[in-house]
C-alpha atoms as a PDB file:
ATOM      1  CA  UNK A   1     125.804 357.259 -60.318  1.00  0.00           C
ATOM      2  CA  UNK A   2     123.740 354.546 -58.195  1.00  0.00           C
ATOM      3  CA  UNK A   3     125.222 352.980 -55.473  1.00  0.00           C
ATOM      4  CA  UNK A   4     124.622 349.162 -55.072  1.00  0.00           C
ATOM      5  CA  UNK A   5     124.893 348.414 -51.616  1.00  0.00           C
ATOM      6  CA  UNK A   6     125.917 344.783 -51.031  1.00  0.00           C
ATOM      7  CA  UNK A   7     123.103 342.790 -49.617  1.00  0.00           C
ATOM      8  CA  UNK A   8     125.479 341.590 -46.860  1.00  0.00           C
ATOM      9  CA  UNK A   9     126.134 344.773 -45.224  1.00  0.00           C
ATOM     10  CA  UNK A  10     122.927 347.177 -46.600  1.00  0.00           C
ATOM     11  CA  UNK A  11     120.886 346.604 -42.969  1.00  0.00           C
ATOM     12  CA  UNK A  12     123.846 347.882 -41.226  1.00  0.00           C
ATOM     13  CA  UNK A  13     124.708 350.795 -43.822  1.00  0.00           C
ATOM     14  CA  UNK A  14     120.755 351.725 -44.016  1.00  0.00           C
ATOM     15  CA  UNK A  15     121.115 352.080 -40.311  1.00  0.00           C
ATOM     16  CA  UNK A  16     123.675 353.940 -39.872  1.00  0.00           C
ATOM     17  CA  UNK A  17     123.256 356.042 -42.953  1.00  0.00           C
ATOM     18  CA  UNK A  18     119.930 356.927 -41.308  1.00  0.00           C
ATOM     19  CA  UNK A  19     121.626 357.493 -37.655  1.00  0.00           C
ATOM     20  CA  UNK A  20     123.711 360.101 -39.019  1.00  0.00           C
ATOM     21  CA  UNK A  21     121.011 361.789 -40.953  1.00  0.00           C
ATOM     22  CA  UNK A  22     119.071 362.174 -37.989  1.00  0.00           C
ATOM     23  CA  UNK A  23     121.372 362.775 -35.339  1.00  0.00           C
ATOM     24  CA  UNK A  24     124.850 364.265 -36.445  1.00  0.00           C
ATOM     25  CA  UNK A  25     124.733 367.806 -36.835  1.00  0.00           C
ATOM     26  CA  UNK A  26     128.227 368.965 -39.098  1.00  0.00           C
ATOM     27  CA  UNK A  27     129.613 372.232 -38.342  1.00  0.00           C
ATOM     28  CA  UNK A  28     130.481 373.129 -42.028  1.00  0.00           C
ATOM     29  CA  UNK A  29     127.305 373.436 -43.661  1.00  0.00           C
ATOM     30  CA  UNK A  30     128.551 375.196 -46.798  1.00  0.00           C
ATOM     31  CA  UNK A  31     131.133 372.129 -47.531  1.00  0.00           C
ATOM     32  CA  UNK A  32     130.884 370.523 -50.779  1.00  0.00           C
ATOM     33  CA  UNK A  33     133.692 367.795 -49.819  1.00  0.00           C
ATOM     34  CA  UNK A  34     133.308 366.909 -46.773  1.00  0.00           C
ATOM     35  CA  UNK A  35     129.461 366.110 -46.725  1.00  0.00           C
ATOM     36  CA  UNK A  36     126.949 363.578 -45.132  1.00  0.00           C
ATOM     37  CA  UNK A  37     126.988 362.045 -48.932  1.00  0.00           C
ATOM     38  CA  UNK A  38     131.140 361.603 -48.020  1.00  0.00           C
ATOM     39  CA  UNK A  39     130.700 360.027 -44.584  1.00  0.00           C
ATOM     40  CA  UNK A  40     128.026 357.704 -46.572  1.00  0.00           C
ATOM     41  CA  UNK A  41     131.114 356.927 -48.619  1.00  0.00           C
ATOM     42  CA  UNK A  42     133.521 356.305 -45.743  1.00  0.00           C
ATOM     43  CA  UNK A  43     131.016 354.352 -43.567  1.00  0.00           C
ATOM     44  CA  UNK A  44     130.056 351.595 -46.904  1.00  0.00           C
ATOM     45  CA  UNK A  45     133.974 351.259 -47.264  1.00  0.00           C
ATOM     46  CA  UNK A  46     134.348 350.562 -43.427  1.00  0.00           C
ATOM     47  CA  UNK A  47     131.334 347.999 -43.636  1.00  0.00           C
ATOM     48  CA  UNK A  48     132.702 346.120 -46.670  1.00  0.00           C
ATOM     49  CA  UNK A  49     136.301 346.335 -45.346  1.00  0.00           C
ATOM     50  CA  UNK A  50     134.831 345.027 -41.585  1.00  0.00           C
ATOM     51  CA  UNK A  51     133.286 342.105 -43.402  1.00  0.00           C
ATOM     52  CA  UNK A  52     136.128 341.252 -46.051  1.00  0.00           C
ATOM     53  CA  UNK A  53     138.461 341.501 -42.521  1.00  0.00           C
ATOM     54  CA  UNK A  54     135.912 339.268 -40.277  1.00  0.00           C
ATOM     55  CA  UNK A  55     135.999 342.318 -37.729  1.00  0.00           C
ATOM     56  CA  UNK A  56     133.741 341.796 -34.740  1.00  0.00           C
ATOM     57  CA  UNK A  57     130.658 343.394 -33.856  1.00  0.00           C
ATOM     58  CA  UNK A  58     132.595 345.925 -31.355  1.00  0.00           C
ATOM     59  CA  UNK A  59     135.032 346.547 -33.846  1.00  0.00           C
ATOM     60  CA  UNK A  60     132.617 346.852 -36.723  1.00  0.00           C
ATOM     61  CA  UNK A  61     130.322 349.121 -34.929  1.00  0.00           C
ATOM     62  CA  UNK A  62     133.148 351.078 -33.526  1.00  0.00           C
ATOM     63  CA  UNK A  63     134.212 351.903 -37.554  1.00  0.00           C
ATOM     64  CA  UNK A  64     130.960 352.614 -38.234  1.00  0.00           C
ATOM     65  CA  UNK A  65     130.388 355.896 -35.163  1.00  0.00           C
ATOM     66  CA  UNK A  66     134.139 357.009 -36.657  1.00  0.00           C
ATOM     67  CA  UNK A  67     132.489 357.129 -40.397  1.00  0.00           C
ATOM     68  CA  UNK A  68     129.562 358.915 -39.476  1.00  0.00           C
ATOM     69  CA  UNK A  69     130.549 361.271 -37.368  1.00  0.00           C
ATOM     70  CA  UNK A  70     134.576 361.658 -38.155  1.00  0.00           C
ATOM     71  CA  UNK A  71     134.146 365.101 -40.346  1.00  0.00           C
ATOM     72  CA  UNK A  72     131.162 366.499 -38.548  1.00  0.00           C
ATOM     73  CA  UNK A  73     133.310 369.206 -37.025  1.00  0.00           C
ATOM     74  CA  UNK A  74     134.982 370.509 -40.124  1.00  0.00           C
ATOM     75  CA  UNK A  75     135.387 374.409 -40.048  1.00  0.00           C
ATOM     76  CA  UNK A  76     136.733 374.183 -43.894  1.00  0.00           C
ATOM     77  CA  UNK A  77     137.329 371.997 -46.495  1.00  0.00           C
ATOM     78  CA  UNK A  78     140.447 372.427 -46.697  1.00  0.00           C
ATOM     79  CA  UNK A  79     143.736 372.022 -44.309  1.00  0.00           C
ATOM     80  CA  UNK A  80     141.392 372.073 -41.135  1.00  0.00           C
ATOM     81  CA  UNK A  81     143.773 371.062 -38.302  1.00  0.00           C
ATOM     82  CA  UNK A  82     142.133 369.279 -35.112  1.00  0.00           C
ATOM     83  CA  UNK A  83     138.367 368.799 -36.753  1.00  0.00           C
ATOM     84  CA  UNK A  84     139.317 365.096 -35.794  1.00  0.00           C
ATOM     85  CA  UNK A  85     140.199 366.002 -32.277  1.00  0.00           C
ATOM     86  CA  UNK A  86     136.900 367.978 -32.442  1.00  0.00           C
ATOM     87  CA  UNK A  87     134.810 365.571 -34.207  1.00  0.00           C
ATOM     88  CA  UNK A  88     135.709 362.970 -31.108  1.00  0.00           C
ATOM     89  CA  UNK A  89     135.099 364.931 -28.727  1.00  0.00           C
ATOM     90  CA  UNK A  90     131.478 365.858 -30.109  1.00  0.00           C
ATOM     91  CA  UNK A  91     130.952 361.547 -30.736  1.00  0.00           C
ATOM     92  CA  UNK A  92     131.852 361.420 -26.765  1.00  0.00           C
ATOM     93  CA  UNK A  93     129.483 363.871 -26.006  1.00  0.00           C
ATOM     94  CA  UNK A  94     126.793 362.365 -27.913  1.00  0.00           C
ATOM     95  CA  UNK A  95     127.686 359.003 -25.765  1.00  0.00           C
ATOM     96  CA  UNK A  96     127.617 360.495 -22.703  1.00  0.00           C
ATOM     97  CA  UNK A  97     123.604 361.983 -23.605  1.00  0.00           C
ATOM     98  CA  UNK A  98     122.658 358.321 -24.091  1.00  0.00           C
ATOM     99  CA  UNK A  99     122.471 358.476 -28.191  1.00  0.00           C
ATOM    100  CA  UNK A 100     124.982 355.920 -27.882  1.00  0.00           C
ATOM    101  CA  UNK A 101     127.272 353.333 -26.513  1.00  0.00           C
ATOM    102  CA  UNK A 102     130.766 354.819 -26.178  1.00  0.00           C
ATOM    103  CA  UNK A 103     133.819 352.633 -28.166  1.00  0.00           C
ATOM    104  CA  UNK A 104     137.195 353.924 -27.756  1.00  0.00           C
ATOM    105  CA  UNK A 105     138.607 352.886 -30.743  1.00  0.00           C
ATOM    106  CA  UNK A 106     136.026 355.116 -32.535  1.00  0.00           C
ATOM    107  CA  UNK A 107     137.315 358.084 -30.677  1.00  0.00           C
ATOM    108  CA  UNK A 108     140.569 357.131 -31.504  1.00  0.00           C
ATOM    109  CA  UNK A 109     140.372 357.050 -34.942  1.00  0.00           C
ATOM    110  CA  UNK A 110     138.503 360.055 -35.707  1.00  0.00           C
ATOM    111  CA  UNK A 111     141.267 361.882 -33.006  1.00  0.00           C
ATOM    112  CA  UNK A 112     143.835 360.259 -35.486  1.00  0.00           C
ATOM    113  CA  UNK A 113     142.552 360.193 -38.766  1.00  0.00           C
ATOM    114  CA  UNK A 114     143.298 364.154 -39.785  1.00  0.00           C
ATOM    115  CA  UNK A 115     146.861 364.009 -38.837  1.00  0.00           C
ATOM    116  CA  UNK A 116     146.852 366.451 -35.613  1.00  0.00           C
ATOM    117  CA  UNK A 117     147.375 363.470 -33.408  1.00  0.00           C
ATOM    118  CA  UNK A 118     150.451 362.518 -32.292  1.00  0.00           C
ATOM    119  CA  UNK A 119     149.662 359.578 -29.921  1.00  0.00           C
ATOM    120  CA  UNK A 120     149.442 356.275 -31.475  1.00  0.00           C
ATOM    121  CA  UNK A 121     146.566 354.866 -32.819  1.00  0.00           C
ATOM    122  CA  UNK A 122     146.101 351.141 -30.834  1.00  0.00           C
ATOM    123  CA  UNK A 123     144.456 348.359 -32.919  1.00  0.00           C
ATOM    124  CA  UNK A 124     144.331 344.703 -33.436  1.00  0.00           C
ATOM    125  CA  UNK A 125     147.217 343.094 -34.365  1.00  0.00           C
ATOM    126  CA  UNK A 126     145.076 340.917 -37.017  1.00  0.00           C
ATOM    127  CA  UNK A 127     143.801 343.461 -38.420  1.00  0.00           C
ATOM    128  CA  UNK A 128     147.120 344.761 -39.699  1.00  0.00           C
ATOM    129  CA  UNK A 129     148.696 341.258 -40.305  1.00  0.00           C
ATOM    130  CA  UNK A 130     149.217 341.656 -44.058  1.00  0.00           C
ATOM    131  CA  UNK A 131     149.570 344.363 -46.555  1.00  0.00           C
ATOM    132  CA  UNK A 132     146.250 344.586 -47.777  1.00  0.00           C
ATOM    133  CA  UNK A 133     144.932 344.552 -44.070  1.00  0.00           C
ATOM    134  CA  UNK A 134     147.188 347.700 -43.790  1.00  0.00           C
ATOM    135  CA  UNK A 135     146.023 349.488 -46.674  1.00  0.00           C
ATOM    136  CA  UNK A 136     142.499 349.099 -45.590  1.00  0.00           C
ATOM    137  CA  UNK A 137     142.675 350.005 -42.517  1.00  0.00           C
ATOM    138  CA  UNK A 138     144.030 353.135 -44.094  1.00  0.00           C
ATOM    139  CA  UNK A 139     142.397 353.793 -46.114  1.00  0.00           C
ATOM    140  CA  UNK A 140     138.856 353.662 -43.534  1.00  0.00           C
ATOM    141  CA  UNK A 141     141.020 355.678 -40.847  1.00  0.00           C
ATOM    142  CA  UNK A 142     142.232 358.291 -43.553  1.00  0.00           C
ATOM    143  CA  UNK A 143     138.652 358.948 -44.879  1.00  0.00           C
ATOM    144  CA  UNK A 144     139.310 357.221 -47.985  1.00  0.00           C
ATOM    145  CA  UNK A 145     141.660 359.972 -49.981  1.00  0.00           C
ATOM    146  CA  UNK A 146     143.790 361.790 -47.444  1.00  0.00           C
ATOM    147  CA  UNK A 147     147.874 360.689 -47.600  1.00  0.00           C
ATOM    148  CA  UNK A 148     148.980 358.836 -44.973  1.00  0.00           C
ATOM    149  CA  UNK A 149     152.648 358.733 -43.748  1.00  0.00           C
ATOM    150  CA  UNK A 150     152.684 355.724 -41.330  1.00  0.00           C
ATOM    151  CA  UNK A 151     154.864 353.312 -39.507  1.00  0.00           C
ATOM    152  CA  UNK A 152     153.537 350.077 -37.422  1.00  0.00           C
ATOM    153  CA  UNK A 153     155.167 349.810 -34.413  1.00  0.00           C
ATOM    154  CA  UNK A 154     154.522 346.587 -31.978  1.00  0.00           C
ATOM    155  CA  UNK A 155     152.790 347.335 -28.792  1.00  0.00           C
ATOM    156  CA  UNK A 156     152.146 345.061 -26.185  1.00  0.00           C
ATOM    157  CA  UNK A 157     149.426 342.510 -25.390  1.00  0.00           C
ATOM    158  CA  UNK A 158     149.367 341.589 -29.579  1.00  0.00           C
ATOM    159  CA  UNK A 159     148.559 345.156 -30.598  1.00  0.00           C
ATOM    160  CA  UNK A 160     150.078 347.465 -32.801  1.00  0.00           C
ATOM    161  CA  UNK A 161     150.222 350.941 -33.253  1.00  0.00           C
ATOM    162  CA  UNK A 162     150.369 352.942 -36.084  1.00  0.00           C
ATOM    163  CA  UNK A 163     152.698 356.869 -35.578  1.00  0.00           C
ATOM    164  CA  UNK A 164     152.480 359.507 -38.431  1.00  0.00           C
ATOM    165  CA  UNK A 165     155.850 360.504 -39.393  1.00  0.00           C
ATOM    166  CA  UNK A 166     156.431 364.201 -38.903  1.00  0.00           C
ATOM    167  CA  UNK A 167     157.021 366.198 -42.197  1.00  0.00           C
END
């Protein structure tokens, strides 16, 4: 199946589809589920769900170094607890060798997005100011298809934060 990239977003995608081709290395080179051809997935959702939001350039840029390099660090394809923590921690590394600026909220959300996290993940409070803002948020954060069990909680200075429930 052909993927039509929408004219709107395809210089960023192109870019950093081509980034993490050329400079994010994953750990699980025998995964057929969790593959560059995935994060290509995950980062064209986060650039049409930036736009369709009216993110900012930080923020947009921030989801884009969290879908390229949130699953690099995968041991398995299945159940592979802290390959976010991992994956963030190899994304601050690569900041800190000058491939690129450092966001936060990038480390944040790949640290979050697997479910080993228990800290809350801080965000703009417009970006979760309706449902649908919720859900695709989520669904960015979550890598598209992983189940989410969340809660917003108000945080000061008009941010929330979103806890996993414990189950």
């Amino acid at each position: 199946m052909r993927q039509v990239i929408p004219a709107s977003i395809r210089e960023d995608y192109v870019y950093w589809k081509t980034y993490m081709h050329e400079h994010v290395d994953f750990s699980h080179g025998a995964s057929v589920i969790h593959t560059k051809a995935h994060c290509e997935r995950v980062l064209l959702y986060a650039l049409i769900l930036a736009r369709k939001l009216k993110l900012t350039e930080a923020e947009t840029t921030s989801l884009c170094h969290a879908a390229v390099y949130h699953d690099s660090r995968r041991h398995d394809d299945w159940l592979d607890v802290g390959h976010g923590r991992r994956a963030a921690e190899y994304y601050r590394q690569a900041c800190q060798a000058g491939a690129l600026p450092f966001y936060r909220l990038a480390y944040d959300v790949m640290a979050w997005h697997e479910g080993s996290c228990t800290k809350p993940l801080r965000m703009p409070m417009r970006w979760t100011a309706s449902v649908s803002g919720q859900m695709a948020w989520m669904c960015v954060i979550c890598a598209v298809r992983q189940r989410v069990s969340s809660m917003i909680m108000p945080m000061p200075s008009g941010q929330t934060a979103l806890r996993r429930d414990k189950r």
